[in-house]
Protein backbone atom coordinates (compact mmCIF):
# COMPACT_ATOMS: atom_id res chain seq x y z
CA UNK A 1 125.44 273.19 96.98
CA UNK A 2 124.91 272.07 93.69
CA UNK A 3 120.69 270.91 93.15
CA UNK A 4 121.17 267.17 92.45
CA UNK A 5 123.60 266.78 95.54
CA UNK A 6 121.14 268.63 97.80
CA UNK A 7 118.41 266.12 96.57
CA UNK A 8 120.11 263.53 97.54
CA UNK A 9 121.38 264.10 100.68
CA UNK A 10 117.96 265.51 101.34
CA UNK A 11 115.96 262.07 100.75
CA UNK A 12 118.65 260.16 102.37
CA UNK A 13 118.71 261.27 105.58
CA UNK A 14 114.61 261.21 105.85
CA UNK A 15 115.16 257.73 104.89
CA UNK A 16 117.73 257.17 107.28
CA UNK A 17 115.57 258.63 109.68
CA UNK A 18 112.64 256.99 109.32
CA UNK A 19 114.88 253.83 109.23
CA UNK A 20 116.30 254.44 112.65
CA UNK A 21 112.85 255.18 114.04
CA UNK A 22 111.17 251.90 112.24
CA UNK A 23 114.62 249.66 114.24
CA UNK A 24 114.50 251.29 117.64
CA UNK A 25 111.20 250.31 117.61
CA UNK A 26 111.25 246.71 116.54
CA UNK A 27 114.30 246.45 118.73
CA UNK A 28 112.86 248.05 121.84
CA UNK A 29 109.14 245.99 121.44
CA UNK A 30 110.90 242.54 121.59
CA UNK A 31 111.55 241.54 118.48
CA UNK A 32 114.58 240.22 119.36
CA UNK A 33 115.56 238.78 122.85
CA UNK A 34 119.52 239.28 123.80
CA UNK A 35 118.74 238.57 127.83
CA UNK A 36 121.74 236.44 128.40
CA UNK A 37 124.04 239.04 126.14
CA UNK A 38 126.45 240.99 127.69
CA UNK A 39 125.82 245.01 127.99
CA UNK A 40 128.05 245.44 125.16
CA UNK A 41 127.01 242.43 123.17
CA UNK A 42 123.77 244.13 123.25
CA UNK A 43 124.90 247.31 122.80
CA UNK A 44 126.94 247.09 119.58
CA UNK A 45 123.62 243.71 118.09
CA UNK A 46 121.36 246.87 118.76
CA UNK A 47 123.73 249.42 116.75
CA UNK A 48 124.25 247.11 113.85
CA UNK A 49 120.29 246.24 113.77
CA UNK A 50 119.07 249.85 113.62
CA UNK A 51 122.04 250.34 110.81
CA UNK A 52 120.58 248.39 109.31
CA UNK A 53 116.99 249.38 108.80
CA UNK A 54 118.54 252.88 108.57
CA UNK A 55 120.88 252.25 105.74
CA UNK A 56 118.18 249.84 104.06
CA UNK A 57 115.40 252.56 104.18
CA UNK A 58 117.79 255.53 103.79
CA UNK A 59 118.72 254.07 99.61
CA UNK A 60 115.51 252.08 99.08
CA UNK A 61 114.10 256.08 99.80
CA UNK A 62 116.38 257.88 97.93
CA UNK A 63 116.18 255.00 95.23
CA UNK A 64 112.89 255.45 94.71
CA UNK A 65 112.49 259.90 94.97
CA UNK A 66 115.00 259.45 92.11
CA UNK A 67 113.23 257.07 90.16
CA UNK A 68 109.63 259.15 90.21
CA UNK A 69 110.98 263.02 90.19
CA UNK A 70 110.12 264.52 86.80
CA UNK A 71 112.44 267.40 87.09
C-alpha cells in the first residue's frame, strides 16, 4: 500500500476510534435523556450521535497529523 494512503487510513481510524470512545461515553453518562424513546428510536439517536463524534474526531485527527508531519 502506497505510504501516503497508509498514513491516512492510519490516523483516521485512531481518530475514529477515539471518537467512538469520547460518544459512548457522553451517551452512556447522561448527556442526553431518550426515556420516553422507543428501543429503536434510541437505538439508531445513539448510532447517529457516536457517528458523529467518530467522523468529527476521525478528520479533525487526520486533518491535523497532515498538517504537522514534516516528511
Amino acid at each position: 500500500m502506497p505510504g501516503l494512503i497508509s498514513f491516512m487510513l492510519t490516523r483516521f481510524v485512531a481518530g475514529a476510534g477515539l471518537g467512538c470512545i469520547s460518544g459512548f461515553l457522553i451517551w452512556n453518562n447522561g448527556f442526553v435523556g431518550m426515556s420516553a424513546a422507543s428501543s429503536t428510536d434510541y437505538y439508531i439517536a445513539q448510532g447517529l450521535f457516536v457517528y458523529l463524534f467518530a467522523s468529527t474526531m476521525g478528520v479533525g485527527y487526520l486533518a491535523t497529523a497532515l498538517m504537522l508531519d514534516d516528511t
